[in-house]
Protein backbone atom coordinates (compact mmCIF):
# COMPACT_ATOMS: atom_id res chain seq x y z
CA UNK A 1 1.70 28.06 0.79
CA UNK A 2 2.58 24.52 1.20
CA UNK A 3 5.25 22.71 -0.78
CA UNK A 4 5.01 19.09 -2.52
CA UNK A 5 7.01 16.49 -0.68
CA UNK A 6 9.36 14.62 -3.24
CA UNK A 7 7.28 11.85 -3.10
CA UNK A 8 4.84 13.61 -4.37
CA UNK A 9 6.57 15.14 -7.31
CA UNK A 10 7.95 11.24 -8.07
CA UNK A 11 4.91 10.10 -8.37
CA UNK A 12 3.72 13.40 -10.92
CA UNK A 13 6.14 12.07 -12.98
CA UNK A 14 6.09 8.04 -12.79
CA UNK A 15 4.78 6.67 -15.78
CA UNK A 16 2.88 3.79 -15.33
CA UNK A 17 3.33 0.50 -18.24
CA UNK A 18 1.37 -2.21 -18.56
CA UNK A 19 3.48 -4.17 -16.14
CA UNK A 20 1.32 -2.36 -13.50
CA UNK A 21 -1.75 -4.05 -14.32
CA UNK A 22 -0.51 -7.95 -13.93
CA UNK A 23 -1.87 -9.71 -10.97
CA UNK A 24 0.78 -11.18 -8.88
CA UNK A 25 -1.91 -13.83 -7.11
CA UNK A 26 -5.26 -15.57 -7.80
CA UNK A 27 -7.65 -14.17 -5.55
CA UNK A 28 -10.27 -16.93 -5.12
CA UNK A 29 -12.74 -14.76 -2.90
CA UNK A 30 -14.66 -11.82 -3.64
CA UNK A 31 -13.85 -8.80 -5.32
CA UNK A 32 -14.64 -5.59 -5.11
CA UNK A 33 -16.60 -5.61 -8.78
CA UNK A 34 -17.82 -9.38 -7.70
CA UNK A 35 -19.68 -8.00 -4.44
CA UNK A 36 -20.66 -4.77 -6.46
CA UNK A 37 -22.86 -7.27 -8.98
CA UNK A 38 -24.85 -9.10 -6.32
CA UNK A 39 -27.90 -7.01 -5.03
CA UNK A 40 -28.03 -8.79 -1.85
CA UNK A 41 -24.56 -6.74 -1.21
CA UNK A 42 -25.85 -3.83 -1.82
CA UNK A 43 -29.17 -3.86 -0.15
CA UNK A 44 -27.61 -5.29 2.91
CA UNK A 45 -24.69 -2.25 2.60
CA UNK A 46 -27.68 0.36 2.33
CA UNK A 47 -29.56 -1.16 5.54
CA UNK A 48 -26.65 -1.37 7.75
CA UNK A 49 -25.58 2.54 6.97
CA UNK A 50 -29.24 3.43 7.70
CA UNK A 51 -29.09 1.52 10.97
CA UNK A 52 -31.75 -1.15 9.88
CA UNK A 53 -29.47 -4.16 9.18
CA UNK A 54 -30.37 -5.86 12.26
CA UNK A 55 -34.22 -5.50 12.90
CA UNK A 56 -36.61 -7.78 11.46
CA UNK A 57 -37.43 -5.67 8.55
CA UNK A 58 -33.69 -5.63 7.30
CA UNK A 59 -33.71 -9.66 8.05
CA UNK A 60 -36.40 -10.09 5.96
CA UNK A 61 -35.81 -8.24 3.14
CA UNK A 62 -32.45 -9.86 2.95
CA UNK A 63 -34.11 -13.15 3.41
CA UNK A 64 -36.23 -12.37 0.40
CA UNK A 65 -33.66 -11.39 -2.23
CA UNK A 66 -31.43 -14.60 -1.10
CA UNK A 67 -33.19 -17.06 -3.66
């Protein structure tokens, strides 16, 4: 059997305060939930993991959800 680290078990135990969720920065690009919204992100993500991202087909369909 393996045993926790004590990093592990500190972080079992950290409780986590609202303090946590402050942004230290404005982030004036993207975001994760910002790129998740726009279809063209997501059809373009779904051709490049099949491979099709660069032949005309993928082009095109991009092409066609741009406007």
């Amino acid at each position: 059997m393996v045993a926790e680290t004590a990093a592990r078990e500190i972080r079992k135990i950290t409780v986590r305060d609202a303090a946590d969720n402050i942004n230290l920065f404005n982030n004036p690009g993207y975001t994760i939930d910002g790129l998740m919204k726009d279809i063209r992100f997501k059809v373009s993500t779904a051709l490049a993991e099949a491979g099709l991202q660069g032949t005309t087909y993928g082009q095109e369909l991009i092409k066609g959800l741009g406007t």
